[in-house]
Protein backbone atom coordinates (compact mmCIF):
# COMPACT_ATOMS: atom_id res chain seq x y z
CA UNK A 1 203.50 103.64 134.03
CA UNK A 2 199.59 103.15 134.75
CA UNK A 3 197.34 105.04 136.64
CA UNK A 4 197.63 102.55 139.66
CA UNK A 5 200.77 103.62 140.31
CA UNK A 6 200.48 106.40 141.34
CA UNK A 7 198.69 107.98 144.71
CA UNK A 8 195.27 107.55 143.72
CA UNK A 9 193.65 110.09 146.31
CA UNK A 10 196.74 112.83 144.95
CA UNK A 11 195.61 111.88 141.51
CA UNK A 12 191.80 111.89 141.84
CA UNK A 13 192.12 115.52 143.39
CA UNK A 14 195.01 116.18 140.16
CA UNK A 15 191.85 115.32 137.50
CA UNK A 16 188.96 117.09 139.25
CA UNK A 17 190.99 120.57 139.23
CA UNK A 18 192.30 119.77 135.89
CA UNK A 19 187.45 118.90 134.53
CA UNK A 20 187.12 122.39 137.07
CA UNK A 21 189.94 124.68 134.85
CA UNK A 22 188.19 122.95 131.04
CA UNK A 23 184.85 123.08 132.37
CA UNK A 24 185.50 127.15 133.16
CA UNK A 25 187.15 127.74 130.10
CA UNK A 26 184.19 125.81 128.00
CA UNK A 27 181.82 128.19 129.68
CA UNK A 28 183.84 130.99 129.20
CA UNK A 29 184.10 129.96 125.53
CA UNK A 30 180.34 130.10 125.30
CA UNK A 31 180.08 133.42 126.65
CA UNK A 32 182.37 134.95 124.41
CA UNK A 33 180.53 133.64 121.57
CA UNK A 34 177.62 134.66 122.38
CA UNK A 35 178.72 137.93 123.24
CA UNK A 36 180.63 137.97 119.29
CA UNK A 37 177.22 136.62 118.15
CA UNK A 38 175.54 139.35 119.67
CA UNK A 39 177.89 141.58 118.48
CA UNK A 40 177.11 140.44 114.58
CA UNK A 41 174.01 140.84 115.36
CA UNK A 42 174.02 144.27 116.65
CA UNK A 43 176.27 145.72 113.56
CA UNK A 44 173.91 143.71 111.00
CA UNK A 45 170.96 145.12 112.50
CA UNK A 46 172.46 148.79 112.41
CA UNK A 47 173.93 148.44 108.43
CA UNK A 48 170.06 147.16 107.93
CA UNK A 49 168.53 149.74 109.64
CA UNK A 50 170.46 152.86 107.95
CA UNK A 51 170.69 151.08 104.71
CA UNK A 52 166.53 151.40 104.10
CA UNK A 53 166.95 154.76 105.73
CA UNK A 54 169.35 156.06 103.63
CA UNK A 55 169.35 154.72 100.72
CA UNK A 56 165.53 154.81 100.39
CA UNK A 57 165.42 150.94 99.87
CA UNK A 58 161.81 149.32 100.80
CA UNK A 59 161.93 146.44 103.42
CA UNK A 60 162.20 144.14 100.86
CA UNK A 61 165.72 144.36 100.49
CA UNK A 62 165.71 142.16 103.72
CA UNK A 63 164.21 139.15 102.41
CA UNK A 64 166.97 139.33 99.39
CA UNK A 65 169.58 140.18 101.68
CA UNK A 66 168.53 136.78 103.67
CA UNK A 67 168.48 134.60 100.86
CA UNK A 68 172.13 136.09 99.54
CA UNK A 69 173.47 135.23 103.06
CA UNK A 70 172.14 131.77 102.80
CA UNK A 71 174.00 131.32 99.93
CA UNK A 72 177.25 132.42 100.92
CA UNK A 73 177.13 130.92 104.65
CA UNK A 74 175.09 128.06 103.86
CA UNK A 75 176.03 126.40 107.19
CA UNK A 76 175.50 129.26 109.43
CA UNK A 77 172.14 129.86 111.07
CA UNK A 78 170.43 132.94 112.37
CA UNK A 79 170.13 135.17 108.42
CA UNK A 80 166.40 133.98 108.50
CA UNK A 81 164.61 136.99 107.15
CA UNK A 82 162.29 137.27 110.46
CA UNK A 83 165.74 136.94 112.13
CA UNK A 84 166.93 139.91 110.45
CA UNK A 85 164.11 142.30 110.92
CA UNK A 86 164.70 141.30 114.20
CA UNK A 87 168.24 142.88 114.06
CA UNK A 88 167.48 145.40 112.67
CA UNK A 89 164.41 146.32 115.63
CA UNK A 90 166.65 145.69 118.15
CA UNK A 91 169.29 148.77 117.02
CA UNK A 92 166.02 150.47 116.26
CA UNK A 93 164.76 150.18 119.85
CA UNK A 94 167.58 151.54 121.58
CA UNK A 95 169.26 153.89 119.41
CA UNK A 96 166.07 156.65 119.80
CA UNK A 97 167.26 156.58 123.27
CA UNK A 98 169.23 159.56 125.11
CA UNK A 99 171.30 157.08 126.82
CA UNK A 100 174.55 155.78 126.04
CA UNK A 101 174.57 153.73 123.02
CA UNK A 102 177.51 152.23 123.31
CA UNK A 103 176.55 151.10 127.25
CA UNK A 104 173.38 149.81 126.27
CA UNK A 105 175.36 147.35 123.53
CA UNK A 106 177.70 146.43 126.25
CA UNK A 107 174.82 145.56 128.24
CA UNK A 108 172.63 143.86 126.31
CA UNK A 109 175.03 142.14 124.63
CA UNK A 110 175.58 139.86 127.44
CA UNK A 111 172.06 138.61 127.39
CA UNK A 112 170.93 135.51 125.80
CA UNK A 113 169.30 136.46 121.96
CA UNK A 114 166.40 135.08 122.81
CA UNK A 115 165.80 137.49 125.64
CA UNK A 116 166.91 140.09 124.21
CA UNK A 117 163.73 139.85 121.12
CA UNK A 118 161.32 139.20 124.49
CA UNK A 119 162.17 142.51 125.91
CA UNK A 120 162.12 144.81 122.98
CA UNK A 121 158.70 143.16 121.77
CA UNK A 122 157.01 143.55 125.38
CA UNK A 123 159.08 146.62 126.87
CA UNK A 124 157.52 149.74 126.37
CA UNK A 125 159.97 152.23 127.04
CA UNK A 126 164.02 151.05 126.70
CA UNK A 127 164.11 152.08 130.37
CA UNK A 128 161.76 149.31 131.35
CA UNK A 129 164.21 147.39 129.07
CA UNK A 130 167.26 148.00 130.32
CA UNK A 131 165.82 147.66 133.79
CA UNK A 132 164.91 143.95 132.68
CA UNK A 133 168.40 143.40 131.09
CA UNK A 134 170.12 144.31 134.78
CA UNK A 135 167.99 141.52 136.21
CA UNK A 136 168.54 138.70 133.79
CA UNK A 137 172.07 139.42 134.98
CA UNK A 138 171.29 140.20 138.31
CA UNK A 139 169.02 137.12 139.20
CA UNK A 140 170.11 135.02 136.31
CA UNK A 141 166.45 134.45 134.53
CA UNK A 142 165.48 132.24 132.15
CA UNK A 143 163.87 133.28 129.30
CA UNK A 144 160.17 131.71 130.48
CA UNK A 145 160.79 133.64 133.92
CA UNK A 146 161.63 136.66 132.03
CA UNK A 147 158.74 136.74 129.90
CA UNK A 148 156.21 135.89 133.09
CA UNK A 149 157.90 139.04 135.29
CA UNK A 150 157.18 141.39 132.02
CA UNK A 151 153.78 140.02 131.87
CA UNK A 152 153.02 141.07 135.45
CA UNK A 153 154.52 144.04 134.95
CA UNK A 154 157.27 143.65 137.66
CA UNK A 155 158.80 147.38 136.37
CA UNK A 156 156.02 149.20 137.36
CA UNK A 157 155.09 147.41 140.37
CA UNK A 158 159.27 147.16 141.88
CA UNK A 159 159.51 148.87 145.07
CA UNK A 160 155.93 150.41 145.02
CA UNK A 161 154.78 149.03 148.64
CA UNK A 162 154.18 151.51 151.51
CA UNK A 163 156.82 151.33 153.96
CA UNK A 164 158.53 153.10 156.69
CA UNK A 165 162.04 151.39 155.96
CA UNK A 166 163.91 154.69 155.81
CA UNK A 167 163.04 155.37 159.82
CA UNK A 168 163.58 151.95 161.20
CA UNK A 169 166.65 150.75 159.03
CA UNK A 170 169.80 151.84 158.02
CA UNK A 171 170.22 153.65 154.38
CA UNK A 172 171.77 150.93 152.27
CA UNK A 173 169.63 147.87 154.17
CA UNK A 174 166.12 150.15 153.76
CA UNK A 175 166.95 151.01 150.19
CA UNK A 176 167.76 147.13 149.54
CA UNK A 177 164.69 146.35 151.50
CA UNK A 178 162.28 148.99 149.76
CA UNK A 179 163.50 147.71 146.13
CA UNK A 180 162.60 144.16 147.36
CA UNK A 181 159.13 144.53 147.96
CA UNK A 182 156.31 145.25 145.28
CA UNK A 183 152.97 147.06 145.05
CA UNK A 184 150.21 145.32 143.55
CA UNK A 185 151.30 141.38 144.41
CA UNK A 186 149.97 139.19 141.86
CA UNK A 187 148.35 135.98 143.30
CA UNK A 188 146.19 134.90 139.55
CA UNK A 189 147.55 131.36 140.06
CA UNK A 190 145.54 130.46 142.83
CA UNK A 191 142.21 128.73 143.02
CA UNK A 192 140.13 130.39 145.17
CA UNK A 193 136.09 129.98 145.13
CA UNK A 194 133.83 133.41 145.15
CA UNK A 195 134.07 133.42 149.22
CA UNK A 196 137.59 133.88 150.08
CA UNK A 197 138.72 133.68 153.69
CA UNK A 198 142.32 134.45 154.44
CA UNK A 199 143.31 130.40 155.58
CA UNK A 200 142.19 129.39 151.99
CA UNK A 201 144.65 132.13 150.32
CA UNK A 202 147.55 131.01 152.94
CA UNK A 203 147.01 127.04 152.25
CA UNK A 204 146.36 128.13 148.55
CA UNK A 205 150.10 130.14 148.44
CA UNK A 206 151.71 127.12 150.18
CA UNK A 207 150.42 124.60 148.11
CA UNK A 208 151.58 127.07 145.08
CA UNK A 209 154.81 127.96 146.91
CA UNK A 210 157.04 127.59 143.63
CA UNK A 211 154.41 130.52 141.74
CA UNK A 212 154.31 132.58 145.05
CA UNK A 213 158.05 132.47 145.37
CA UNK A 214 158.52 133.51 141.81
CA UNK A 215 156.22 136.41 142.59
CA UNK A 216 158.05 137.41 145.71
CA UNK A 217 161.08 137.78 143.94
CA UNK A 218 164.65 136.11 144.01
CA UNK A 219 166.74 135.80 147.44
CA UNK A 220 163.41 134.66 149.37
CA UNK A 221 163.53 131.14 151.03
CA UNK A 222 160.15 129.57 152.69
CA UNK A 223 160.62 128.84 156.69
CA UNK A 224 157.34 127.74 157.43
CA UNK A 225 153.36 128.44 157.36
CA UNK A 226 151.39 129.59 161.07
CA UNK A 227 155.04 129.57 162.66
CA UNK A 228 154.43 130.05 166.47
CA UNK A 229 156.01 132.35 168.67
CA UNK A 230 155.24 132.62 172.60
CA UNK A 231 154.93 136.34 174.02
CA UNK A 232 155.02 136.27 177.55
CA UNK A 233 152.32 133.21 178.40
CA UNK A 234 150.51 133.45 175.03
CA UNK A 235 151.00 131.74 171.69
CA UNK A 236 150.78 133.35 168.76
CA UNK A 237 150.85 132.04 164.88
CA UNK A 238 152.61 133.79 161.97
CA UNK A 239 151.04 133.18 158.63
CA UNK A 240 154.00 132.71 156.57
CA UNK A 241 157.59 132.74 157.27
CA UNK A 242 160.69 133.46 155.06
CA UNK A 243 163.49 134.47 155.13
CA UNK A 244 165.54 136.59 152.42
CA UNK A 245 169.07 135.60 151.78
CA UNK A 246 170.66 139.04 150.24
CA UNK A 247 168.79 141.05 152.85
CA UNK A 248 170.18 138.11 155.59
CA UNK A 249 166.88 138.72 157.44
CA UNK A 250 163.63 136.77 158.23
CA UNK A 251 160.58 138.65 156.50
CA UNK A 252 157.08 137.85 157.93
CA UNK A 253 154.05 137.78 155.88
CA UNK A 254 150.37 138.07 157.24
CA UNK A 255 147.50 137.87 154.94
CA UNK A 256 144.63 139.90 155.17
CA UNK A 257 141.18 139.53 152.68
CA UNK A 258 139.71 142.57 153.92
CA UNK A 259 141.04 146.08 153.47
CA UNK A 260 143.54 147.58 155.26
CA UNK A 261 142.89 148.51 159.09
CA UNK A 262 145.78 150.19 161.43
CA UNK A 263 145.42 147.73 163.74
CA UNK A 264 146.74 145.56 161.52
CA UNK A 265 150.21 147.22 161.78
CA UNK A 266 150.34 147.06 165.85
CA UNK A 267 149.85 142.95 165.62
CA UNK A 268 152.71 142.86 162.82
CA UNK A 269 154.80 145.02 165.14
CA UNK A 270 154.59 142.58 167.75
CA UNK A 271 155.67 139.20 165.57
CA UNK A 272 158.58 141.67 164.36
CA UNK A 273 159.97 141.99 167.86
CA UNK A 274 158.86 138.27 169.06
CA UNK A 275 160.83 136.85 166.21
CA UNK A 276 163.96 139.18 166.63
CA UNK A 277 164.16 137.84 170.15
CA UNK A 278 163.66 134.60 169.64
CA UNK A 279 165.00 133.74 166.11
CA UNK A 280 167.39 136.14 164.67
CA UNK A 281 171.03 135.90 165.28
CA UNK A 282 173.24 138.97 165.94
CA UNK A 283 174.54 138.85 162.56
CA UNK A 284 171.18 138.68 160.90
CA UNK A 285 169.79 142.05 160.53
CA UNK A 286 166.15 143.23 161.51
CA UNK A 287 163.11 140.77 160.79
CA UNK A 288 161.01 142.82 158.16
CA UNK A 289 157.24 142.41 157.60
CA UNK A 290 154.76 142.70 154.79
CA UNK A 291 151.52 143.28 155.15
CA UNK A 292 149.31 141.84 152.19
CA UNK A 293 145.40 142.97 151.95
CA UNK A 294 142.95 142.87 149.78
CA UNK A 295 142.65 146.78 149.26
CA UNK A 296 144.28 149.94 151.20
CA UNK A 297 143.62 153.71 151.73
CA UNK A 298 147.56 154.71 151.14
CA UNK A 299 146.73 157.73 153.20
CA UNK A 300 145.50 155.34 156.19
CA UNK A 301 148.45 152.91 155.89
CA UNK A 302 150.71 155.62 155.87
CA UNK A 303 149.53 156.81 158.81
CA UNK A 304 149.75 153.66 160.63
CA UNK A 305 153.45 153.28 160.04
CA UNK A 306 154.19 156.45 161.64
CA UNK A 307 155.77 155.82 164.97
CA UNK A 308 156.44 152.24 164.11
CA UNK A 309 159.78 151.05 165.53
CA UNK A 310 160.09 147.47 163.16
CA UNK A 311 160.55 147.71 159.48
CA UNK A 312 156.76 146.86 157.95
CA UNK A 313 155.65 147.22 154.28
CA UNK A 314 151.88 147.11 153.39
CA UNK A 315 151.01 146.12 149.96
CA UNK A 316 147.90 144.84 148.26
CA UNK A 317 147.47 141.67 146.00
CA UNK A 318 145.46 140.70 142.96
CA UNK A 319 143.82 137.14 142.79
CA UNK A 320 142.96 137.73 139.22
CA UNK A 321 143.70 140.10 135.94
CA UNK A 322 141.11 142.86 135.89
CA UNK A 323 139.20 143.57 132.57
CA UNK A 324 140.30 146.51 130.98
CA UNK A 325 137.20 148.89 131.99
CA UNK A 326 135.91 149.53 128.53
CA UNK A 327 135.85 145.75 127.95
CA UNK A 328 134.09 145.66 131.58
CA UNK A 329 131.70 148.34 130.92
CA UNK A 330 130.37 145.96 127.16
CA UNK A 331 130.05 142.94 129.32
CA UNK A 332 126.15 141.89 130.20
CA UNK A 333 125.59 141.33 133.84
CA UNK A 334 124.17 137.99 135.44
CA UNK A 335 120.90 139.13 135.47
CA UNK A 336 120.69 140.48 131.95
CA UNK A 337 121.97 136.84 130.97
CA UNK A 338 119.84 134.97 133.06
CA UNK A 339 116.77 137.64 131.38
CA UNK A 340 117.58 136.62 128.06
CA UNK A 341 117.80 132.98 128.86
CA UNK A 342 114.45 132.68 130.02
CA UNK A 343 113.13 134.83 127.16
CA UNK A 344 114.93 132.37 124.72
CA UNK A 345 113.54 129.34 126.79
CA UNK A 346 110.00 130.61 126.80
CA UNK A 347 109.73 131.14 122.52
CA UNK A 348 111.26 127.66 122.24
CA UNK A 349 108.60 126.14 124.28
């Protein structure tokens, strides 16, 4: 019999569960190869490691040791010598730590190899690794996204931002909340000139939205940009809208290039409330704003949330990387430049 006679709708619905059930057991097949690869990896890196330790061998033994395994698995890749140091200072990293070995293998072992060689070369503690390992699987990163959050130092900067969460929302939602913000926000993809007003830095995010998203963090979705919402008879205009799926909540963001004044807070407090009323559903939870300037007294900002009935978190943001301030401190100023110029221009002439 040929396919035509049977039901064609009963059959086209038979095939598509039947690709669904191979397509989940090819993935599943990947996995657990690359968690048996890892695996290799992990025990090769360890018999390295306490080989030279023990035995007194020089690191030299490695490049041998690659070159035998060549031999004998001629058709198997990953016994490169660089590959193989790189074993053997991945055990390295982790096993100095006072956590549980075997945990960290378990964990780490479901990351992509790749990722695992960009966290132990940029990491500097195998806290801040492990941290990075939980969201790869958390948020699913590539290896390029990985390597950009380490650069910006998304560890140290997680959950940083002033807040008053912990009065104005409940525990697990203001711990959730807290973790989801950041304090500094960097903004060095932009292109801004010298005199930046805040409309320039709002068009300059939207334009950039892909970059700003990446540095808000994952779950955030882009409403809209000067969003209007009516309070009584007046109009007012919210900078940028979002809203954040795992939080289920619309989080307002108004851009400041000044420092940080109170007054701020009592204007934020107000699109808080407008947009509860008028665009958050009874199953959405609190509307949650962030307040990005230029610089902040943490005492003064502190301060200002007290009293505050609407969640609000106050952060600053960096347009550019600062020079290191011995490196600052070495570099001539304009005028010294434009000095020696002119000297140099006058002896030519």
């Amino acid at each position: 019999m040929n396919v035509e006679s049977y039901n064609a709708h009963e059959y086209i619905k038979w095939i598509s569960t039947l690709r669904e059930k191979i397509q989940s057991a090819q993935l599943k097949a990947a996995v657990n190869v690359n968690k048996e690869l890892l695996s290799l990896y992990w025990e090769l890196g360890k018999s390295i490691s306490l080989k030279i330790s023990e035995s007194n061998w020089g690191s030299s033994v490695v490049e041998q040791l690659a070159k035998d395994l060549k031999k004998e698995f001629p058709n198997q890749k990953g016994f490169s010598r660089s590959n193989l140091f790189s074993m053997k200072q991945w055990f390295e990293f982790y096993s100095t730590s006072n956590n549980d070995i075997e945990k960290i293998q378990q964990l780490v072992g479901q990351i992509p190899w790749g990722h695992n060689i960009a966290i132990i070369t940029k990491s500097k503690s195998t806290e801040e690794a492990l941290f990075y390992c939980n969201k790869i699987l958390e948020n699913n990163w590539s290896r390029a996204v990985l390597i950009h959050q380490i650069s910006s130092d998304f560890y140290n900067r997680k959950g940083k931002a002033i807040n008053n969460f912990s009065n104005t929302l409940p525990d697990l939602h203001s711990e959730l909340a807290e973790e989801t913000l950041k304090d500094p926000y960097k903004l060095d993809f932009l292109d801004l000139q010298e005199k930046i007003l805040e409309r320039d830095i709002e068009a300059q995010l939207v334009k950039h939205i892909t970059s700003f998203l990446l540095e808000l963090g994952a779950g955030f979705s882009f409403v809209g940009q000067q969003v209007p919402v009516k309070v009584g008879d007046q109009d007012f205009y919210i900078d940028l809208l979002f809203y954040h799926i795992k939080l289920k909540c619309y989080v307002v963001i108004e851009l400041k290039a000044i420092e940080f004044k109170a007054e701020f807070v009592g204007k934020m407090n107000l699109y808080l409330s407008a947009v509860d009323d008028s665009m958050k559903s009874e199953s959405e939870n609190p509307t949650i704003g962030l307040l990005l300037c230029q610089s902040k007294s943490e005492v003064i900002a502190e301060y200002a949330l007290r009293g505050m009935t609407q969640p609000i978190g106050i952060a600053e943001y960096e347009l550019c990387k600062a020079l290191p301030k011995n490196l600052k401190s070495n570099l001539p100023t304009i005028e010294k430049i434009e000095k020696e110029l002119a000297t140099t221009l006058a002896k030519k002439s």
